[in-house]
Structures are given as structure tokens and as C-alpha cells.
Protein backbone atom coordinates (compact mmCIF):
# COMPACT_ATOMS: atom_id res chain seq x y z
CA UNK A 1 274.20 -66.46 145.92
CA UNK A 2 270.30 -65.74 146.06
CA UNK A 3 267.58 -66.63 143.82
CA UNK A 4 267.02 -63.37 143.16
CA UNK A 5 271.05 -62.71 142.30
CA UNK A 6 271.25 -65.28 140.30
CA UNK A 7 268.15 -64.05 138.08
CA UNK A 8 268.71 -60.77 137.54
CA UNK A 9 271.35 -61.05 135.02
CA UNK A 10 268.50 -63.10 132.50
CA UNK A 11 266.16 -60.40 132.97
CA UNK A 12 268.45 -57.65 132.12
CA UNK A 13 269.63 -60.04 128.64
CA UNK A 14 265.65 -59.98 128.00
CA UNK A 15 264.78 -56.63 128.67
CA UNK A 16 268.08 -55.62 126.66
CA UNK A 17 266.86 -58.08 123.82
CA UNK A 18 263.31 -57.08 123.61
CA UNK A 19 265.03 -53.52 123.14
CA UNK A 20 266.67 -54.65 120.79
CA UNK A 21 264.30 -56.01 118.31
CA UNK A 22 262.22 -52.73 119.07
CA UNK A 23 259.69 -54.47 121.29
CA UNK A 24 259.04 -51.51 123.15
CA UNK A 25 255.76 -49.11 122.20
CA UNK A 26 256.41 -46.44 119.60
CA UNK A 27 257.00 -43.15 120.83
CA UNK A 28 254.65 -40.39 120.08
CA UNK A 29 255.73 -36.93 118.76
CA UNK A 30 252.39 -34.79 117.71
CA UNK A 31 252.93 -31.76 115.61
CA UNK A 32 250.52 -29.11 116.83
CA UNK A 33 250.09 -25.42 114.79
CA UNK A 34 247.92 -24.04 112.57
CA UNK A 35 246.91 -24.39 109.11
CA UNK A 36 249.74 -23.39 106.46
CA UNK A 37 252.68 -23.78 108.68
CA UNK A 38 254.23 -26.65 106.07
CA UNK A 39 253.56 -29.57 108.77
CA UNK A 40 252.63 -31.88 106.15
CA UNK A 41 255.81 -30.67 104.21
CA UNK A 42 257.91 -30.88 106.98
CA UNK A 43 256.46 -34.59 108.44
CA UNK A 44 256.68 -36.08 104.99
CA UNK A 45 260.81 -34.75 104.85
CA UNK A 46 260.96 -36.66 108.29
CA UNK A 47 259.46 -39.76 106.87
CA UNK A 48 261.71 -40.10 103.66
CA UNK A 49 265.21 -39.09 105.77
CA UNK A 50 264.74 -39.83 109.31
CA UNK A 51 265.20 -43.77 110.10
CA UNK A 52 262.35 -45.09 111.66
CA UNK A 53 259.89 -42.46 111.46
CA UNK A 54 257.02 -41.80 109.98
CA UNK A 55 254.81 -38.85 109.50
CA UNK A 56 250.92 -40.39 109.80
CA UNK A 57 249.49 -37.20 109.11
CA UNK A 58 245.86 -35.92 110.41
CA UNK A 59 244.28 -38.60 112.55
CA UNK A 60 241.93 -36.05 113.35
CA UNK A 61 240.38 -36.13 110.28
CA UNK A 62 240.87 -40.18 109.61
CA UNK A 63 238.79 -41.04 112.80
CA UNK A 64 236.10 -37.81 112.49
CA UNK A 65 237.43 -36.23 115.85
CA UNK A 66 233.57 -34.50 116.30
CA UNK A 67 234.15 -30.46 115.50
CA UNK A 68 237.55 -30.71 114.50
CA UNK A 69 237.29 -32.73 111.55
CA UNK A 70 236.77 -32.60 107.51
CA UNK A 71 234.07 -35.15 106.48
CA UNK A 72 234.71 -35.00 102.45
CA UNK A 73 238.57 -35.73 102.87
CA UNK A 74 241.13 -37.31 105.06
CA UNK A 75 240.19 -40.93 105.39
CA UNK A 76 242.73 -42.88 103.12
CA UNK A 77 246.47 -42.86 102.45
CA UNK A 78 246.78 -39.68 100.63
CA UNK A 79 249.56 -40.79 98.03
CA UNK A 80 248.13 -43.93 97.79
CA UNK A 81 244.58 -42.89 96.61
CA UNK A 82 246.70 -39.93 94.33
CA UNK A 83 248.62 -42.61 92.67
CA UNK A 84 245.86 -45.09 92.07
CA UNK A 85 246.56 -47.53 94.69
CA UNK A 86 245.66 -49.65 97.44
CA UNK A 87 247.66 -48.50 100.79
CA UNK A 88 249.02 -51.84 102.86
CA UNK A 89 248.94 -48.94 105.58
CA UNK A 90 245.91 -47.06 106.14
CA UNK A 91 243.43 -49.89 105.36
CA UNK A 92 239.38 -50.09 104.85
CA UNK A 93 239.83 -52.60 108.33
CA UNK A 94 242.15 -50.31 110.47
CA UNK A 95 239.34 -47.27 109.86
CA UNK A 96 236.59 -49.30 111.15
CA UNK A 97 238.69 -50.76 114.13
CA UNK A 98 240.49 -47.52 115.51
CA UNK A 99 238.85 -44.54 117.30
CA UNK A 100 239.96 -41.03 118.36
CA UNK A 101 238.75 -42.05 121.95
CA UNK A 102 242.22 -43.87 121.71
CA UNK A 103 244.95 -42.03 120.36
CA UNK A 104 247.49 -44.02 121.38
CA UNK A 105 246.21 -46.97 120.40
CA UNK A 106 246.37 -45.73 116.83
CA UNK A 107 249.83 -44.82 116.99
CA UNK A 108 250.80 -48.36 117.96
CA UNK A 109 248.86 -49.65 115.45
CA UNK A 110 250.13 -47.92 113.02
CA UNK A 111 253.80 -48.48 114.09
CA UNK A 112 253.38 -51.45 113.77
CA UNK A 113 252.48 -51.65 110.46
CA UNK A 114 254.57 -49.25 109.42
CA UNK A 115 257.66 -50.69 111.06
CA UNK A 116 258.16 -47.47 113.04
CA UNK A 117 259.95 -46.55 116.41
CA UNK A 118 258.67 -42.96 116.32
CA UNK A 119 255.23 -41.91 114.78
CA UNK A 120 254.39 -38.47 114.12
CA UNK A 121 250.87 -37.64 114.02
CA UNK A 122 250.37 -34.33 112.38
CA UNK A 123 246.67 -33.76 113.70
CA UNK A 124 247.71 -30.19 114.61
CA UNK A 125 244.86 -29.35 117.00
CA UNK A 126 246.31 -28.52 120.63
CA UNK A 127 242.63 -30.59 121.87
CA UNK A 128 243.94 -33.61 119.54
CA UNK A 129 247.29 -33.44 122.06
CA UNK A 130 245.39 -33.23 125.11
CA UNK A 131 242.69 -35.49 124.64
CA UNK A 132 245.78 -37.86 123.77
CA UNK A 133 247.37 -36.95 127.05
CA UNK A 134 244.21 -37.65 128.86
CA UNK A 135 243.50 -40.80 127.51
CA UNK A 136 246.18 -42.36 128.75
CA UNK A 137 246.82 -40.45 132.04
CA UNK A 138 247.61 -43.46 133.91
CA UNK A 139 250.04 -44.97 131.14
CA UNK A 140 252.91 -42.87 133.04
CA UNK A 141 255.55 -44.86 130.41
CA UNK A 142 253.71 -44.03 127.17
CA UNK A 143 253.55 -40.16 128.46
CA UNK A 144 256.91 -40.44 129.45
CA UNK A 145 257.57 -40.41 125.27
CA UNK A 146 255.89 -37.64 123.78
CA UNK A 147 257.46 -35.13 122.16
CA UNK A 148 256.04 -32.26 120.30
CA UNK A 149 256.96 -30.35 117.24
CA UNK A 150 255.64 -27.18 116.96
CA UNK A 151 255.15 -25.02 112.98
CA UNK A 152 254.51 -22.17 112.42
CA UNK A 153 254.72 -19.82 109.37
CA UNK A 154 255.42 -16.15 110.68
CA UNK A 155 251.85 -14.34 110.78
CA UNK A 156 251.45 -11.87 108.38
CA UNK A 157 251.97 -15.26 105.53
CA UNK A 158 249.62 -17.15 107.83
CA UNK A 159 246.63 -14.67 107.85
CA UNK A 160 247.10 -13.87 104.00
CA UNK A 161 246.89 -17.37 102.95
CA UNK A 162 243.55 -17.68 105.22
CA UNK A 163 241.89 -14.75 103.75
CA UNK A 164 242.94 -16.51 99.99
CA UNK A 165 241.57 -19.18 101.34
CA UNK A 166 238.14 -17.93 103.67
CA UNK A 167 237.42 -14.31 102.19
CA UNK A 168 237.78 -13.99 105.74
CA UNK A 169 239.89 -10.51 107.33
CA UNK A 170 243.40 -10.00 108.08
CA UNK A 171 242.88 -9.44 111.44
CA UNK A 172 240.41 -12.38 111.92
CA UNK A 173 242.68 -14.21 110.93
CA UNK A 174 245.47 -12.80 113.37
CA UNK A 175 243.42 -13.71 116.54
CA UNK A 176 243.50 -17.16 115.64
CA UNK A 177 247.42 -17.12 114.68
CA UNK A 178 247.86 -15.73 118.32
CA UNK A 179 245.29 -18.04 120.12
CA UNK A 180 246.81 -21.39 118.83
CA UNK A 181 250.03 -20.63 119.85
CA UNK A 182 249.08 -19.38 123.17
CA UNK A 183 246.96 -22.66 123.70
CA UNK A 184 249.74 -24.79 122.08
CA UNK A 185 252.59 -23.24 124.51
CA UNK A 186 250.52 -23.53 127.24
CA UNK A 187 249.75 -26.87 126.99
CA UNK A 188 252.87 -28.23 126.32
CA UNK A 189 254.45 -26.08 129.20
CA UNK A 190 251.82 -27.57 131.47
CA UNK A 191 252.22 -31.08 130.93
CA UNK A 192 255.89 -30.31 130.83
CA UNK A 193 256.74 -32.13 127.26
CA UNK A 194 259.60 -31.88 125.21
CA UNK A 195 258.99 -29.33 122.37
CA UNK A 196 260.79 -27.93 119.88
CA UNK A 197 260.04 -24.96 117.29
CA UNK A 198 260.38 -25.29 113.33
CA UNK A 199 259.34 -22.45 111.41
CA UNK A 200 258.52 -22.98 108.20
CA UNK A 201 260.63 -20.34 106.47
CA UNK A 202 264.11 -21.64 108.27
CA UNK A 203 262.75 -24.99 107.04
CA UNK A 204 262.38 -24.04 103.31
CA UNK A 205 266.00 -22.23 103.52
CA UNK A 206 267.42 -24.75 104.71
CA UNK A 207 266.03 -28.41 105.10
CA UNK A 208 268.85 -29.96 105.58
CA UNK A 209 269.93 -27.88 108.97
CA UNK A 210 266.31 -28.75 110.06
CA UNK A 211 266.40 -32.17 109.46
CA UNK A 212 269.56 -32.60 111.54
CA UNK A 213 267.71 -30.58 114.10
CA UNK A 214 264.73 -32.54 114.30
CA UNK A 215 266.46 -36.33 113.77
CA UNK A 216 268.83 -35.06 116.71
CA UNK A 217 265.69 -33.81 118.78
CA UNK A 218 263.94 -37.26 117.97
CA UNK A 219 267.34 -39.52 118.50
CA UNK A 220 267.34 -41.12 115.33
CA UNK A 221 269.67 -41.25 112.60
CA UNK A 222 269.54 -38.95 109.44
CA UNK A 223 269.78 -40.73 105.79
CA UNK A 224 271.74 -39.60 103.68
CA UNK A 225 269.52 -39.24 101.01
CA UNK A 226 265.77 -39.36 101.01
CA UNK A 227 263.22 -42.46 100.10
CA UNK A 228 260.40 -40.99 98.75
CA UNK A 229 258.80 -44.26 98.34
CA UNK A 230 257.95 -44.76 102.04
CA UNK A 231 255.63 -42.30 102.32
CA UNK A 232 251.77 -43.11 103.75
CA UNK A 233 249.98 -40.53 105.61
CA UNK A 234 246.36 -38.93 105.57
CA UNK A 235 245.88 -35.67 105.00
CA UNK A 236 247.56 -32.79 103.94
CA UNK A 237 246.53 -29.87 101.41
CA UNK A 238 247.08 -30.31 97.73
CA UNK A 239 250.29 -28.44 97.00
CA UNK A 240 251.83 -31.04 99.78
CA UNK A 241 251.85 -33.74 97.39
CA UNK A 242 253.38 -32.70 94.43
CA UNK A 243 256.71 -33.08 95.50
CA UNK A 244 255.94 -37.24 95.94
CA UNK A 245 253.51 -37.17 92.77
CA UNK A 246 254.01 -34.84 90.42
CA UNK A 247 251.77 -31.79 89.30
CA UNK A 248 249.85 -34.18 86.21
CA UNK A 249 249.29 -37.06 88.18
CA UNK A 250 248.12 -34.45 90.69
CA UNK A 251 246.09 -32.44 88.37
CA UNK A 252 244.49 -35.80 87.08
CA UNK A 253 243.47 -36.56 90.09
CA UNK A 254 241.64 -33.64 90.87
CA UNK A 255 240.04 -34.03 87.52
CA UNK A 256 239.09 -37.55 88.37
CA UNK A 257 237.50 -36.18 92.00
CA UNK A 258 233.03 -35.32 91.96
CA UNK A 259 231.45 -32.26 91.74
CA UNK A 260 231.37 -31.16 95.23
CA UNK A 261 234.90 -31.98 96.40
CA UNK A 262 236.83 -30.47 92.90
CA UNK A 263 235.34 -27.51 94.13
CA UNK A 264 236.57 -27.74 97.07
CA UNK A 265 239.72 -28.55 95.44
CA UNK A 266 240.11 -26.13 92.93
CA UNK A 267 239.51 -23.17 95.56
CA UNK A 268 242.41 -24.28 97.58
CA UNK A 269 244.65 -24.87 94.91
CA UNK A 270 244.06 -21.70 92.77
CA UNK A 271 246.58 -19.51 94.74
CA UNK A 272 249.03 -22.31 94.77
CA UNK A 273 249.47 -23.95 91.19
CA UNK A 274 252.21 -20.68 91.03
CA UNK A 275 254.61 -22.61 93.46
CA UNK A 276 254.50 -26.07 92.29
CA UNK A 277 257.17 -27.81 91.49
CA UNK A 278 258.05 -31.45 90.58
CA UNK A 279 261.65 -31.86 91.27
CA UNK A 280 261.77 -29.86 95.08
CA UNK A 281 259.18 -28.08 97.22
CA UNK A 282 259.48 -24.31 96.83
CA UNK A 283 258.27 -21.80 99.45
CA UNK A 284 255.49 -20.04 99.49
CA UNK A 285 256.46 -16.23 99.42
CA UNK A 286 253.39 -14.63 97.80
CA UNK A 287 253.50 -12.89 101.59
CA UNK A 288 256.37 -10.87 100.77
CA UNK A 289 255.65 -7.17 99.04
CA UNK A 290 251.76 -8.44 99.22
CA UNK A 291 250.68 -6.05 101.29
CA UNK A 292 250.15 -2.19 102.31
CA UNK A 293 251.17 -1.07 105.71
CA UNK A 294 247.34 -0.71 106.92
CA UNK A 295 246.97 -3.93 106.12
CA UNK A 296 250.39 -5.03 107.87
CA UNK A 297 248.82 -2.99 110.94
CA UNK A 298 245.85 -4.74 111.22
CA UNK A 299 247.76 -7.91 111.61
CA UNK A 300 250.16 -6.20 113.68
CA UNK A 301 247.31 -4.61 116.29
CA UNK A 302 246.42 -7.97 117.62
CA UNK A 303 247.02 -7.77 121.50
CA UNK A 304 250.31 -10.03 122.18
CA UNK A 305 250.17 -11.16 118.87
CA UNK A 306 253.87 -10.10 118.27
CA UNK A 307 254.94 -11.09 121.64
CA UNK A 308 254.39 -14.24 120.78
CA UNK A 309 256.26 -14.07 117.19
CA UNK A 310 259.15 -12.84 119.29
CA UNK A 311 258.71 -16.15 121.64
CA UNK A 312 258.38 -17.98 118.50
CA UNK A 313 261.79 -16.39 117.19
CA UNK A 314 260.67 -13.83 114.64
CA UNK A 315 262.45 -10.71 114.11
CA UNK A 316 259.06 -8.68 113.78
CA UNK A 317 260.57 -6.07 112.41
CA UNK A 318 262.10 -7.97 109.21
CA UNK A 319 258.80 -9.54 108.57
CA UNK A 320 256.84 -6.29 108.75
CA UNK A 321 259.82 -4.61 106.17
CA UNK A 322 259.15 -7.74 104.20
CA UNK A 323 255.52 -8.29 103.91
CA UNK A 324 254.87 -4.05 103.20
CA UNK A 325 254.27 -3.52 99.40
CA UNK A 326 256.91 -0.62 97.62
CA UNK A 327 255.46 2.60 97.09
């Protein structure tokens, strides 16, 4: 028998042990959408019931991705700071040493840390996902392991929340809707990565279906029941957290926050405080009945704006019956 013969059977026990003990780099799954599509909902439900992965949240806005970034929020364990504590996780050290000019690096960082197979980085920007695909071009392994979840909320909810939320109008807020979907299909389509859909509303109907979609779609296995005490991300709007820290300790906080960013706070949460709810997240339907049909129509009007819903698997017409305000 050959040298080589006789040492290919050790190599295979190695590469089967290093498997094993999870040796390998983390995969990386990056949720891309727009605002108010329940990402940081839906990340943080993968992070308490899927094994061995964890939602990071908005690395975006930890590193200060130039143009695509808040500077008053975003770089510290969100939970962490809410519940007065120090986060193992996303440390003082780890925001000086990592950089958006490697995304990848972050993730395996991060994994490590975090003792995770899978991290899901919930930057959301479609240039967050490509600048992470470019970085590592020549990594043909690491690219061989993202995946991409996609949320989105159906429209008319989107571009009501951002006019609650901007001043800004309907239909403003319809072009961008339609344009980061567009850019997000394309993308992933073009780099030919594994995708799938979650829209919010199935979501809220019915986590546990989506769950089972999304631990099958990752390969991991689904706890039965969920540990909310694993959960470290950055990011997130304010309603996100109440489910892991309650609406006082939440409300304290905001209390607790300067001048300038309870403002900030306050605006975002004064459409919201209506939903909260300790014991389980409850969806947002302040869509539904909201608005009249010119209003509907100027959403609606958006060239390929509900060609896209359709791709996105909305039934237009039941969102348009339900968003319309009785006469």
C-alpha cells in the first residue's frame, strides 16, 4: 500500500473531528429589507429557538458603515445596555478592533464568542451584503455559506409607518419599498445565494410555522421552547425589546437616556407604546382600516411596485381591501 493510501484514512478522522468540535468558520446568513419589516423581531426568535444561532443585529451601525449608519445609537449590546449591564459579547475592545472593511471577519469574531455555527447579521442594507461579498471574493469557501433572509412587511404598513415616522408622503415612501426589493432580489439572484422570504405578517400569525421554516432553511435544530436569556445583538428599534425587557425597564431606560437621543426616542416610540406587550410580541396592524382609497392609490401607483408584492407573495388585492378605511 502507498504512502499516500495509508494516510488518507487520518486525514479524513481529522477533518471529520475538526467538524465535529465545530472548527469550521461560521456561516453567514444576512437579513436584507427595509425598515419595519420585524427583522429584529424575527432574528431575536431565531436566537432564543434555533440551536446555534444567533441574531447579531446591525453591524452597520456598530462599525459606522459611512452613509448608511446612525451615529447616536447602535454601538453596544442592546439588551445589555437596557438592562444595566456589561455585555461579555459586544465589548468596548471588539469595537475598536473590528471594521466594516471586513465583514466577515466580524462574523467570526463574533461566533466565536458567541459559541455560534450560524450568525445572522441583520444590517439590512443590500450594499452591507455586497460589500460583504466583495470583501472576500477570493474566499470561494466562506461565499460558498451565505444565505440570505429576506423581510418584508406588505407596503401599504411599510409606507404608513415611515410617514409616522418621517412626515414624509405615502408615495415617497412607496418608491423606496419598491427599490429595496428590486436591489435586494437582484443581488441575491446575481451572486446566485440561497434566499428565502419571511413576511412579517405570516411571521406574527404564526411563529412557530416560521421558525420551522427558517431552522429547516438554516439546517439547525428547533428548541422546543425559547431561551430568552441568550440574546446579544445591536440594534433594533424600541418596541423590539420589550418582549426580552419589559415595557418599565424599557420606559426607564428611555427616561435615563440625554436630551437629544430621548427625543429621538420618544418620536419613534409614540405610535408604538399601543402594541406593547410584556408577555408576547403583538403585530403591528394600525395599517389595517388606516387609510382612504386615494391614499391606498398613491401607494398603489408606484410603477412595478405591486409586481413585486406579487413576487414577494402578497395577494394585492387583500391588502388593498384591508388597508381602505369603511365609509
Amino acid at each position: 500500500m502507498s504512502v499516500e493510501k495509508q494516510e488518507a484514512p487520518g486525514r479524513l478522522t481529522d477533518l471529520r473531528s475538526r467538524f465535529s468540535r465545530g472548527d469550521r468558520s461560521p456561516a453567514s446568513v444576512f437579513v436584507v429589507g427595509t425598515l419595519f419589516s420585524g427583522s429584529t423581531l424575527i432574528g431575536r426568535d431565531m436566537t432564543t429557538r434555533i440551536k446555534r444561532a444567533h441574531y447579531v443585529g446591525e453591524l452597520n451601525n456598530y462599525t459606522q458603515l459611512p452613509g448608511f449608519s446612525h451615529t447616536t445609537s447602535g454601538r453596544q449590546c442592546g439588551p445589555c445596555a437596557l438592562l444595566g449591564r456589561r455585555c461579555p459579547h459586544f465589548t468596548k475592545e471588539l469595537a475598536g478592533r473590528v471594521t466594516h472593511e471586513d465583514v466577515a471577519g466580524i462574523h467570526e469574531e463574533l461566533a466565536r464568542s458567541l459559541g455560534a455555527s450560524v450568525v445572522i447579521d441583520g444590517s439590512k442594507y443590500v450594499v452591507w451584503l455586497r460589500n460583504a461579498l466583495e470583501q472576500r471574493s477570493a474566499d470561494a469557501a466562506w461565499r460558498a455559506r451565505v444565505k440570505v433572509i429576506v423581510t418584508v412587511r406588505n407596503p401599504i404598513a411599510f409606507a404608513l409607518s415611515h410617514r409616522n415616522r418621517t412626515g414624509e408622503a405615502l408615495w415617497l415612501a412607496a418608491g423606496i419599498w419598491r427599490d429595496t426589493y428590486v436591489d435586494a432580489l437582484r443581488t441575491i439572484n446575481g451572486y446566485g445565494l440561497p434566499h428565502v422570504v419571511v413576511r412579517y405578517e405570516d411571521h406574527m400569525a404564526d411563529p412557530e410555522l416560521s421558525l420551522l421554516r427558517l431552522s429547516a432553511f438554516l439546517n439547525l435544530p428547533l428548541e422546543a421552547e425559547p431561551d430568552n436569556g441568550t440574546v446579544h445583538d445591536t440594534g433594533g428599534n424600541w418596541s423590539s425589546f420589550v418582549p426580552y425587557v419589559g415595557i418599565d425597564d424599557l420606559n426607564k431606560h428611555i427616561e435615563r437616556l440625554d436630551d437629544a437621543k430621548r427625543a429621538e426616542a420618544e418620536i419613534f416610540v409614540r405610535h408604538a407604546r399601543e402594541y406593547w406587550n410584556d408577555e408576547k410580541p403583538r403585530e403591528d396592524t394600525r395599517w389595517r382600516g388606516s387609510l382612504d382609497a386615494g391614499e391606498v392609490n398613491a401607494v398603489l401607483n408606484t410603477p412595478g411596485l405591486a409586481d413585486m408584492a406579487s413576487l414577494l407573495g402578497y395577494n394585492v388585492a387583500e391588502v388593498v381591501h384591508a388597508a381602505v378605511r369603511p365609509s
